[in-house]
Protein backbone atom coordinates (compact mmCIF):
# COMPACT_ATOMS: atom_id res chain seq x y z
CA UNK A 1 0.00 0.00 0.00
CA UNK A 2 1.09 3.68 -0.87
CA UNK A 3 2.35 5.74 2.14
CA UNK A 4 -0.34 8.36 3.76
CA UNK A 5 1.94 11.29 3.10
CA UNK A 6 -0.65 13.71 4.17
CA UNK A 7 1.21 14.88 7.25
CA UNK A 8 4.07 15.54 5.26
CA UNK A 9 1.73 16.94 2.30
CA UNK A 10 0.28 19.26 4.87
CA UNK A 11 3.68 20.34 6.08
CA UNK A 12 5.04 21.57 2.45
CA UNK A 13 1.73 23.46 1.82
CA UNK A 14 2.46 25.99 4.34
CA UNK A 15 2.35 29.47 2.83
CA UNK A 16 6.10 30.18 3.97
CA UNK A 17 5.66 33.44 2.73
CA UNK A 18 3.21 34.07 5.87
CA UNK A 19 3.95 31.23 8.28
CA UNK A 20 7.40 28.91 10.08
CA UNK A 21 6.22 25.32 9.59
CA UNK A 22 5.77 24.79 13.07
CA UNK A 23 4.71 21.12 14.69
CA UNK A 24 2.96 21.90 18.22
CA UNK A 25 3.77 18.77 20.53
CA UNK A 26 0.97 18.29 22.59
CA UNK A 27 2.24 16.31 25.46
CA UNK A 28 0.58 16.05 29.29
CA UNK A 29 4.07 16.43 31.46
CA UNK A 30 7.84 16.32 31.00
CA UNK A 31 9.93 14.63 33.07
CA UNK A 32 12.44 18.02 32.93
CA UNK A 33 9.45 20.76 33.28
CA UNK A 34 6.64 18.92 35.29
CA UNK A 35 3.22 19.28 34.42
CA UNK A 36 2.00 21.05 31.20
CA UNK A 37 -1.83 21.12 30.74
CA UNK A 38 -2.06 23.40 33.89
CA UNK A 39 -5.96 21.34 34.24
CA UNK A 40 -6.59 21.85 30.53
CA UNK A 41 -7.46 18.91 28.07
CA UNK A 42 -5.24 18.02 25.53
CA UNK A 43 -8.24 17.84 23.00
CA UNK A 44 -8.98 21.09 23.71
CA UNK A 45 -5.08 22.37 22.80
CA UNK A 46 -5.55 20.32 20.27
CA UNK A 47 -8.88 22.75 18.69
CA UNK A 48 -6.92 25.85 20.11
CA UNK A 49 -4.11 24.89 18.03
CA UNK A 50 -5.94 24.11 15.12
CA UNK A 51 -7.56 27.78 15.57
CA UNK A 52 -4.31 28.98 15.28
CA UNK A 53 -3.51 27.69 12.00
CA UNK A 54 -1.43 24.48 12.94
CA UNK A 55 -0.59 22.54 9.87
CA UNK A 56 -0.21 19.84 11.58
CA UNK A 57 0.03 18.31 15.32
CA UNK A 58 1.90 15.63 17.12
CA UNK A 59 0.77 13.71 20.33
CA UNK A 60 3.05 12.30 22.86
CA UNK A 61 1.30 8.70 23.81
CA UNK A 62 3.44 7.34 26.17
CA UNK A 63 2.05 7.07 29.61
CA UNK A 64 4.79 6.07 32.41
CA UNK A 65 7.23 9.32 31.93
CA UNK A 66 5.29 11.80 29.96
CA UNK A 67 1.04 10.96 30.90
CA UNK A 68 -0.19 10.36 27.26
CA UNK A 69 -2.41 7.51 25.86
CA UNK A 70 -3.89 6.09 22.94
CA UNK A 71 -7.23 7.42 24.36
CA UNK A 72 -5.97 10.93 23.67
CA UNK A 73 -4.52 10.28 20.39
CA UNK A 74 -8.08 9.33 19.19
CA UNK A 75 -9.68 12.18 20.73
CA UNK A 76 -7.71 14.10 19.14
CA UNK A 77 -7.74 12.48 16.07
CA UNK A 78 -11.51 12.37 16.22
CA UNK A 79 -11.85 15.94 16.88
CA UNK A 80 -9.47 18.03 14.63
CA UNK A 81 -9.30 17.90 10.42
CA UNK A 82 -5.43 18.41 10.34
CA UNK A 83 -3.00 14.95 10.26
CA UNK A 84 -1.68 14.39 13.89
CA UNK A 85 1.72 12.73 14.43
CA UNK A 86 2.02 9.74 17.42
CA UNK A 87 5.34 10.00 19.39
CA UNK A 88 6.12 6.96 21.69
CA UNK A 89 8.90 4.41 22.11
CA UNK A 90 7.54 2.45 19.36
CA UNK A 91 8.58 -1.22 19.29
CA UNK A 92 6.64 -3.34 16.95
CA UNK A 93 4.37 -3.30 13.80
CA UNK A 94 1.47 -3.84 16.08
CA UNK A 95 1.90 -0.29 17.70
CA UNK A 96 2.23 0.91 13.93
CA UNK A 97 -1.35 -0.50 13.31
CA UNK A 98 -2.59 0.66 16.79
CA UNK A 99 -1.53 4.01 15.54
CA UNK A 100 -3.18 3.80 11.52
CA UNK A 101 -6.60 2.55 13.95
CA UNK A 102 -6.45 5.71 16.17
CA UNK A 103 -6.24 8.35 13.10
CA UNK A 104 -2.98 9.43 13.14
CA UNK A 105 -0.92 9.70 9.57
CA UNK A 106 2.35 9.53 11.18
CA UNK A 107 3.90 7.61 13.66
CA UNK A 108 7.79 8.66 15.48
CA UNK A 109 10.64 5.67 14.74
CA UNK A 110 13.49 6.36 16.81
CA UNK A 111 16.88 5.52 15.63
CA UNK A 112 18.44 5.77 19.43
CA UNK A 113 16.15 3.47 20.65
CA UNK A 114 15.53 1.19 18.02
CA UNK A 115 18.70 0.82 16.48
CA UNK A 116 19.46 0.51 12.37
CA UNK A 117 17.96 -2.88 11.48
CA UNK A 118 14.74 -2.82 14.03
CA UNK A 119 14.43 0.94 12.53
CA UNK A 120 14.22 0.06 8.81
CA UNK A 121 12.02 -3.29 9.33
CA UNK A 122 9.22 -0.82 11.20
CA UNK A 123 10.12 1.54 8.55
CA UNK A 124 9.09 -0.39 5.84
CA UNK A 125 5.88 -1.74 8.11
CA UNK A 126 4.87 2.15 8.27
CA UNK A 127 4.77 2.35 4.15
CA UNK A 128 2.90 -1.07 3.56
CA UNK A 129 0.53 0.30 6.14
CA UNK A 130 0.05 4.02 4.83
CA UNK A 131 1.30 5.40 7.53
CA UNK A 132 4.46 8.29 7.47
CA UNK A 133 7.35 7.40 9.17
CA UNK A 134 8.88 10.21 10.87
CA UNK A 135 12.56 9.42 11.34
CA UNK A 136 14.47 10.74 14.15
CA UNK A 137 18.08 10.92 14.56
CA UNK A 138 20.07 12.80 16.75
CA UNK A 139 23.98 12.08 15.02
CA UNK A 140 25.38 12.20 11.95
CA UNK A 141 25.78 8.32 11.80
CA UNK A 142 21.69 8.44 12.37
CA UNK A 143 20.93 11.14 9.68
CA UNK A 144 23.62 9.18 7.19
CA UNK A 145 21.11 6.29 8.17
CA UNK A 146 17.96 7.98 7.06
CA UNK A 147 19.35 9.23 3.60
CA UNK A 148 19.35 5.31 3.16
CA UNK A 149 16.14 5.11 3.39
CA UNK A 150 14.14 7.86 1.57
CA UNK A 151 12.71 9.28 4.43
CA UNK A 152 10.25 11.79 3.88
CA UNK A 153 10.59 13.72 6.68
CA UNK A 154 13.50 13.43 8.90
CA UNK A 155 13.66 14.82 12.80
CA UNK A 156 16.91 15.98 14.63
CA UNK A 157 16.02 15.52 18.44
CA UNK A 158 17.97 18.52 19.71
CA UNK A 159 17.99 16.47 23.33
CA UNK A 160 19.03 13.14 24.16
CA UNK A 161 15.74 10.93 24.40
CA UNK A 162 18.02 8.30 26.03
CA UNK A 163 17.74 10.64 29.01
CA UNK A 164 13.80 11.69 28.69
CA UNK A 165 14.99 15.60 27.30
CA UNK A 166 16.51 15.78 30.96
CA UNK A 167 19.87 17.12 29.10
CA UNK A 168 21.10 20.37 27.87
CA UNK A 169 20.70 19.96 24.52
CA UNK A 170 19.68 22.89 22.35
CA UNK A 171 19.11 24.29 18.96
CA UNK A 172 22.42 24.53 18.05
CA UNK A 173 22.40 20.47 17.95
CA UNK A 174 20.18 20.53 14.90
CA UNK A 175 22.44 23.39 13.10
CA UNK A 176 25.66 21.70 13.53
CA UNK A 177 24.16 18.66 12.25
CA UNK A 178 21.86 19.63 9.32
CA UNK A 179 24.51 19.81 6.45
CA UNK A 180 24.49 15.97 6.90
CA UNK A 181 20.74 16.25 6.21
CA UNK A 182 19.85 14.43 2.94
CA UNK A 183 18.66 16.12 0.04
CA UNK A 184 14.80 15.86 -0.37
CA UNK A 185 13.77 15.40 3.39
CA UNK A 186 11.95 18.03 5.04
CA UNK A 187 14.33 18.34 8.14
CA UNK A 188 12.71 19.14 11.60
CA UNK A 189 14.25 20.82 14.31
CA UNK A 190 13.22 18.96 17.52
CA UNK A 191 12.79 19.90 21.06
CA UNK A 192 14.19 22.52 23.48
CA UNK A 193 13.25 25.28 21.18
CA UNK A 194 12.03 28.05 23.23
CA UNK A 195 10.74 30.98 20.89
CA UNK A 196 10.35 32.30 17.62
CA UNK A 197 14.02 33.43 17.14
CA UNK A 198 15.60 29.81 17.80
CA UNK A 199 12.97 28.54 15.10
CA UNK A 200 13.71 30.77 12.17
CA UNK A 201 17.73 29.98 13.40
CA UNK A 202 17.04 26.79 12.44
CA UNK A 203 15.18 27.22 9.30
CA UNK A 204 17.96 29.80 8.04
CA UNK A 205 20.43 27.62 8.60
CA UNK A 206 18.51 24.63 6.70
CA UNK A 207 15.69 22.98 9.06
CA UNK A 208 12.89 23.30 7.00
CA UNK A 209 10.40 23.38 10.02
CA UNK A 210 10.48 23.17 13.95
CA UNK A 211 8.76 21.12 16.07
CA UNK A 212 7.96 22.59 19.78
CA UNK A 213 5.89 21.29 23.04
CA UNK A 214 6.88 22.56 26.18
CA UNK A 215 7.70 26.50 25.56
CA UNK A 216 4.60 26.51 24.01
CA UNK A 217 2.10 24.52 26.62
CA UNK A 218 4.00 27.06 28.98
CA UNK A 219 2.65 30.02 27.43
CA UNK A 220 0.10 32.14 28.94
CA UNK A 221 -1.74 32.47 25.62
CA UNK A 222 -0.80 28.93 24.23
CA UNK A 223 -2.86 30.90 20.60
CA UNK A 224 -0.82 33.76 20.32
CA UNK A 225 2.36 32.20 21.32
CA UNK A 226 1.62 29.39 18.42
CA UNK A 227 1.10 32.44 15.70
CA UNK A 228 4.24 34.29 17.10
CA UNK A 229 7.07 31.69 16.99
CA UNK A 230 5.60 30.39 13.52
CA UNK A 231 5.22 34.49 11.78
CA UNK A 232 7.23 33.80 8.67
CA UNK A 233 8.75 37.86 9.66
CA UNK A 234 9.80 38.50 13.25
CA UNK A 235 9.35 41.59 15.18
CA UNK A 236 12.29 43.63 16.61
CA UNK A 237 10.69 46.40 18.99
CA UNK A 238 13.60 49.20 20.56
CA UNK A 239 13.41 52.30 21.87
CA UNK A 240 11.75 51.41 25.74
CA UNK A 241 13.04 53.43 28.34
CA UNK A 242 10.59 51.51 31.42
CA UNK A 243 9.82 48.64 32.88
CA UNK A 244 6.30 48.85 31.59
CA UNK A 245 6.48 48.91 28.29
CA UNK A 246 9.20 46.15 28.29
CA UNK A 247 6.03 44.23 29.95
CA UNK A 248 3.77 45.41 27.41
CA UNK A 249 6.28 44.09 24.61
CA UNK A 250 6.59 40.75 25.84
CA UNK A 251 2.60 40.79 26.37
CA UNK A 252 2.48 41.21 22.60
CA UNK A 253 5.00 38.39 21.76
CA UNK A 254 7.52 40.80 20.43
CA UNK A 255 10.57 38.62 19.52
CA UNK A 256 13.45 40.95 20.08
CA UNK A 257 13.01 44.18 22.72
CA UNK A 258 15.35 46.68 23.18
CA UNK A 259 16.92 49.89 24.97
CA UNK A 260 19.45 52.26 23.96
CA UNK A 261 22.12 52.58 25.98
CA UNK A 262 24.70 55.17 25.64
CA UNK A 263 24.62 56.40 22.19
CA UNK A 264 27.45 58.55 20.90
CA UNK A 265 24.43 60.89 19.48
CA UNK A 266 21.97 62.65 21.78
CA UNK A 267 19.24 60.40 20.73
CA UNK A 268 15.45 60.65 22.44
CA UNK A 269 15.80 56.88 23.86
CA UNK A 270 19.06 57.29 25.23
CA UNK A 271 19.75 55.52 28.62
CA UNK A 272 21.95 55.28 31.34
CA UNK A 273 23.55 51.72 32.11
CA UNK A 274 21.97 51.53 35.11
CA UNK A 275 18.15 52.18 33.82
CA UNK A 276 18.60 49.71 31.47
CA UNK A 277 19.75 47.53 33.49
CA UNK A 278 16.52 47.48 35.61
CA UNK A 279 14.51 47.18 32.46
CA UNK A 280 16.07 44.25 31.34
CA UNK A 281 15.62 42.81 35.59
CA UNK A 282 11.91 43.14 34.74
CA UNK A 283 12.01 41.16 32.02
CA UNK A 284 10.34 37.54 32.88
CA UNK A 285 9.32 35.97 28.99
CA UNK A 286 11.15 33.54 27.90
CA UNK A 287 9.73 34.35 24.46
CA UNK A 288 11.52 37.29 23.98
CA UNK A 289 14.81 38.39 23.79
CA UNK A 290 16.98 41.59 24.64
CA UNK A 291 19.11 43.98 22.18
CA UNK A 292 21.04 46.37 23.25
CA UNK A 293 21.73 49.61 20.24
CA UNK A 294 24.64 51.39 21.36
CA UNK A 295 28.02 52.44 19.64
CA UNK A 296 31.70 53.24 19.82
CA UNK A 297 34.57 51.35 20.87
CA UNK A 298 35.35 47.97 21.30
CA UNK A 299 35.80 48.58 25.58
CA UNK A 300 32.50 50.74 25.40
CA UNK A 301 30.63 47.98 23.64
CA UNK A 302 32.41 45.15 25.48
CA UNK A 303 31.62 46.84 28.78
CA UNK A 304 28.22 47.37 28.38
CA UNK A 305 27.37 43.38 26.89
CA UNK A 306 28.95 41.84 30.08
CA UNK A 307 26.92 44.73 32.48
CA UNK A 308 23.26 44.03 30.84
CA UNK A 309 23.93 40.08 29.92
CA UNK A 310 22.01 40.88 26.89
CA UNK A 311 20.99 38.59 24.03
CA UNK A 312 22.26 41.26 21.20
CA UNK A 313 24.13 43.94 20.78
CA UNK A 314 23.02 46.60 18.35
CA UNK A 315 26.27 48.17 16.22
CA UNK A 316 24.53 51.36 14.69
CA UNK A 317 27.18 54.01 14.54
CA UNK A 318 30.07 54.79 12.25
CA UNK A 319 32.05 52.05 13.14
CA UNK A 320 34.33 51.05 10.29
CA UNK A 321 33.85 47.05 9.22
CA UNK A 322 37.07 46.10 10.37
CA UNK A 323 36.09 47.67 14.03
CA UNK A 324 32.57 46.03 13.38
CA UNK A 325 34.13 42.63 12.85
CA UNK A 326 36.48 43.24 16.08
CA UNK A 327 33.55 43.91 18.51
CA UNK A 328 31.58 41.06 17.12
CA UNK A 329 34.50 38.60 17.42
CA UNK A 330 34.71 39.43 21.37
CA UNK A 331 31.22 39.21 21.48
CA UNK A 332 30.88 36.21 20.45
CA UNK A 333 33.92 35.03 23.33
CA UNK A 334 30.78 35.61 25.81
CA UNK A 335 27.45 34.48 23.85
CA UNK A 336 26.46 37.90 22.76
CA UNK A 337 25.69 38.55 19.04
CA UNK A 338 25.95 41.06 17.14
CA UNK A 339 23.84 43.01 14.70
CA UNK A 340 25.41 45.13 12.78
CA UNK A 341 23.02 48.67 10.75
CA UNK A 342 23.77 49.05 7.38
CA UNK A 343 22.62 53.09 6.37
CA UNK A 344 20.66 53.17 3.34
CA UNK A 345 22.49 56.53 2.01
CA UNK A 346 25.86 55.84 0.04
CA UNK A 347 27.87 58.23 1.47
CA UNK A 348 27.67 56.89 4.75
CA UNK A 349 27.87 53.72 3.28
CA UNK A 350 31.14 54.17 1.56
CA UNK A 351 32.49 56.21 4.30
CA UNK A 352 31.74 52.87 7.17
CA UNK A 353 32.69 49.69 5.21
CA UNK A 354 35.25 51.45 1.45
CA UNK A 355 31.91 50.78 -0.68
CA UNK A 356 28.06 51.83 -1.15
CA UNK A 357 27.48 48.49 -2.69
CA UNK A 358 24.89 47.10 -0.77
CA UNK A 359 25.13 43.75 -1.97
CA UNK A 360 29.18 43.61 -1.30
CA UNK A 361 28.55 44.95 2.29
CA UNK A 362 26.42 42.41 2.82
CA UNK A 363 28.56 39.92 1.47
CA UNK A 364 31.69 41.08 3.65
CA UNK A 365 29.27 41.30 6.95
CA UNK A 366 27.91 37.28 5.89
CA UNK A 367 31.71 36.42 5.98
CA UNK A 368 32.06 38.15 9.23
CA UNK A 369 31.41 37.82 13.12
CA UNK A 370 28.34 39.33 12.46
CA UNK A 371 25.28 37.58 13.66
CA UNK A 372 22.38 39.71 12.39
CA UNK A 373 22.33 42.39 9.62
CA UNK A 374 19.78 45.29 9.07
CA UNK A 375 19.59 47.68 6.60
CA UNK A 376 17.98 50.88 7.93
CA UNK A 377 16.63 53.54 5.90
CA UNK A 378 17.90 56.15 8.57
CA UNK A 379 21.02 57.76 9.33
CA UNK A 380 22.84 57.16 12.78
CA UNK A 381 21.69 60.83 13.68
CA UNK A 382 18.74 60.97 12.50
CA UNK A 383 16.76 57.70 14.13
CA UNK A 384 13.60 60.81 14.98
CA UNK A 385 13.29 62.07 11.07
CA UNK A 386 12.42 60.61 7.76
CA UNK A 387 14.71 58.61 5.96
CA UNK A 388 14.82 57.06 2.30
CA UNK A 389 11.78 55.24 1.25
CA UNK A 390 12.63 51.21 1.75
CA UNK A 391 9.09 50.69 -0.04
CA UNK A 392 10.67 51.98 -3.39
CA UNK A 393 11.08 49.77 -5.96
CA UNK A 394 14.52 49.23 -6.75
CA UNK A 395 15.41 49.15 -3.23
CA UNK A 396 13.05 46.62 -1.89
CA UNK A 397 14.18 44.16 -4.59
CA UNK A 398 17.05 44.44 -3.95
CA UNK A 399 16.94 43.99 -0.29
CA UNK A 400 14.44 41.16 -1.12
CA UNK A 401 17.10 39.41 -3.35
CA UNK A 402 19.53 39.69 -0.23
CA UNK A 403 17.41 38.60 2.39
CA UNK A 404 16.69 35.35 0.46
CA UNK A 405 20.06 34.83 -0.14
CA UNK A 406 21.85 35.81 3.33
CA UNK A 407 22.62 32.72 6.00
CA UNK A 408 22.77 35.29 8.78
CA UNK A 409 19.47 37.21 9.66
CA UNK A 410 18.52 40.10 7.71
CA UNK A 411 16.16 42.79 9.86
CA UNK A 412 14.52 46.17 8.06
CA UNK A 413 14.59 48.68 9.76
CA UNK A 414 13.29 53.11 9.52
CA UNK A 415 10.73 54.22 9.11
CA UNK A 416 7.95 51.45 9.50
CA UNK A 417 4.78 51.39 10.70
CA UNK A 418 1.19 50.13 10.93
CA UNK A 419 0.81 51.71 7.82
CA UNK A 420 3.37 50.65 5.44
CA UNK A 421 4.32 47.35 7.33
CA UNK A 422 2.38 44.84 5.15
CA UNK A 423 3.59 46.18 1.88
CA UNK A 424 7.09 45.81 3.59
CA UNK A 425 7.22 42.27 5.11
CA UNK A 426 5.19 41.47 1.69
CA UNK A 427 7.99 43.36 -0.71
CA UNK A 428 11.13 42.52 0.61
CA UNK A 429 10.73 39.58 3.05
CA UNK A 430 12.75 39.79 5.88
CA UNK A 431 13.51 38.12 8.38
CA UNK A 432 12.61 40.52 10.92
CA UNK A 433 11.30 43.96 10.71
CA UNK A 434 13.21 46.51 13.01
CA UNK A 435 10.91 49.67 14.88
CA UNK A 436 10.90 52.36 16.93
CA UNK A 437 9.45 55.48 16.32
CA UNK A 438 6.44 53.73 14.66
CA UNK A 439 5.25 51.48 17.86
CA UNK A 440 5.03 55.41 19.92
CA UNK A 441 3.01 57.94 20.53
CA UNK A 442 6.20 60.16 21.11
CA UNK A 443 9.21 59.33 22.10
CA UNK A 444 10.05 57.06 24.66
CA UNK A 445 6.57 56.81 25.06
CA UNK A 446 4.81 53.17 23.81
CA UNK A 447 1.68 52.81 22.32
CA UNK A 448 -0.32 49.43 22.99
CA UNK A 449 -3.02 50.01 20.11
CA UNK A 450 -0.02 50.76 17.24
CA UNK A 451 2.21 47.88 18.94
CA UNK A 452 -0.91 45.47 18.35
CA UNK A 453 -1.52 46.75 14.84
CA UNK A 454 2.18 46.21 14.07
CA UNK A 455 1.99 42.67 15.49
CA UNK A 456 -1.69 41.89 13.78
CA UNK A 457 -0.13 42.97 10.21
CA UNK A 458 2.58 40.54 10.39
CA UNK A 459 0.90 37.52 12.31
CA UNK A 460 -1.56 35.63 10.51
């Protein structure tokens, strides 16, 4: 019998240009996190996720470390229209039928617990029985092991399952492994993925979807935390100078907030090190992450990263790119990354990296310590006035052409708001857009009703 390739079918006809392909795990406890329906029922996760647009889901059956059951997987088979994934410690071609009888169009064969040969007998079970076998590995010798076979849809456990997820394991697993990915196989990113950032890390750097349970059962809104980490765009929100609208920021799902923090140029968001500083002590999502925007010399920059503890740092002044690649480099020595501005005018472009050409800037910054680049339509100076038009033709394309191309993050940045945001994220395609002024009512001063607009334009 032909393989049921309707989870995978489902899978490639995301709209990428809108939505991450992101698998929600449903699953009733972890053995690192504790309980994770909080007295909810997984069926009805199952409908909320659905509501939010979930291509597909996947349900965690085993019972002694993690609660599940067949019971649930039909329940939730029986009560949603999208293909559901079973993932157990399966054994034998009688849990593969178990599975096809419940609903499910995929089951979970594990190469760590079943080994090669007991792998690719259940393997070929799966296909005589129509149902998807999704292959995880969690090596190289494993993913080698899967090109063997075909699979359709591979998964790189970011965790050891050997050790029920109790490890450290994270993201970074799945991107030092995925250029041993075979051609052909959509490639998930599995477990200890915490936010929207760390899944499009993985996509850029080949995963061609994520799948996440825990970060997201955590969430306070499990619905808008499912449409945030999957936005095809992310949102970078700077500019907050208080506690409160850092808290209002992370209500909204905003993946990257930020302060200023002393700026060479008398900027209206400037802060002191030691305001920002309690900002960033407020902070209590795990679903977003901090930037710092600040400029000038390596011991300035370096000084401030290993004060705040920050996620970013920001690079937005007339730094030269050898001093850019410098600060990024030590950076880097203590898990900070860098973003580095790019100024839309030529002069200042010429002046900063011995070019205007935006495309060989880029180039030189993709070949550098740089983690993140953005391409801002305003001047250093300038962050309060108009800059050039990033909607324009010629320059959109072009910044489209790079974005698709670039390994690193690309943000936009100047100018954007609730207004022109759409046409933006629809034009060029970034990874992230980048704003300040437009999320305020003046300066310094956040405004919930433009920060929802901005989120509702780019979450679908």
């Amino acid at each position: 019998m032909e393989t049921n390739l309707r989870f995978v079918e489902a899978l490639k006809n995301v709209d990428r240009t809108k939505f991450q392909p992101v698998i929600p795990d449903i699953k009733c406890f972890s053995p690192k996190d504790g309980d994770l329906m909080h007295g909810r029922n997984p069926v009805d996760i199952a409908r909320c996720l659905e509501r939010a647009k979930a291509p597909v889901l996947s349900v965690v059956t085993e019972e002694k470390e993690f609660h599940g059951s067949m019971d649930i997987l039909r329940e939730i088979c029986a009560s949603v229209t999208v293909p559901v994934l079973r993932k157990d410690f399966i054994e034998t071609g009688k849990d593969i039928e178990e599975t096809k009888a419940a609903g499910a169009s995929a089951i979970l064969l594990m190469y760590s617990c079943l080994g090669k040969e007991k792998l690719h007998e259940l393997y070929k079970i799966a296909i005589e029985l129509g149902v998807t076998p999704f292959v995880e590995t969690h090596n190289k010798e494993e993913l080698i092991w899967a090109a063997e076979l075909n699979a359709p849809i591979i998964g790189i456990n970011n965790r050891n399952i050997l050790e029920l997820e109790r490890d450290n394991g994270d993201f970074n697993t799945s991107k030092n492994l995925l250029s041993y990915a075979p051609e052909g196989s959509l490639v998930i990113s599995e477990s200890s993925i915490k936010n929207g950032v760390e899944v499009r890390d993985v996509i850029k750097n080949g995963a061609f979807g994520a799948l996440v349970g825990t970060a997201l059962l955590n969430a306070p809104d499990l619905e808008k935390a499912y449409r945030a980490i999957s936005r095809s765009t992310g949102i970078k929100l700077c500019g907050i100078m208080n506690p409160e609208d850092y808290r209002l920021v992370e209500d909204y799902y905003v993946d990257i907030a930020g302060v200023v923090v002393d700026y060479p140029v008398n900027v209206p968001w400037n802060l002191e090190l030691e305001r920002a500083k309690e900002i960033f002590q407020s902070a209590r999502s795990p679903y977003t992450k901090n930037v710092v925007v600040t400029g000038g010399s390596l011991r300035k920059v370096m000084n401030i990263a290993n004060e705040l503890k920050t996620d970013y740092i920001q690079i937005h002044y007339t730094e030269t790119f050898k001093e850019t690649d410098a600060i990024a480099e030590e950076l880097k020595k203590i898990g900070v990354q860098a973003i580095r501005s790019i100024p839309l005018n030529p002069k200042s472009r010429r002046e900063m990296f011995g070019t205007s050409d935006i495309q060989r800037i880029a180039k030189m910054l993709e070949e550098s310590n740089v983690q993140g680049i953005l391409f801002d339509s305003r001047e250093a100076g300038n962050a309060a006035e108009s800059g050039i038009n990033i909607s324009e033709a010629d320059i959109a394309s072009l910044l489209k052409g790079i974005a698709a191309d670039s390994r690193k993050p690309v943000l936009i940045g100047g100018g954007i708001t609730e207004d022109n945001v759409s046409d933006i994220v629809g034009n060029i395609a970034p990874d992230y857009i980048d704003i300040m002024s437009g999320s305020e009512d003046e300066p310094g001063k956040k405004s919930e009703a433009k920060i929802k607009a901005l989120v509702s334009a780019v979450t679908f």
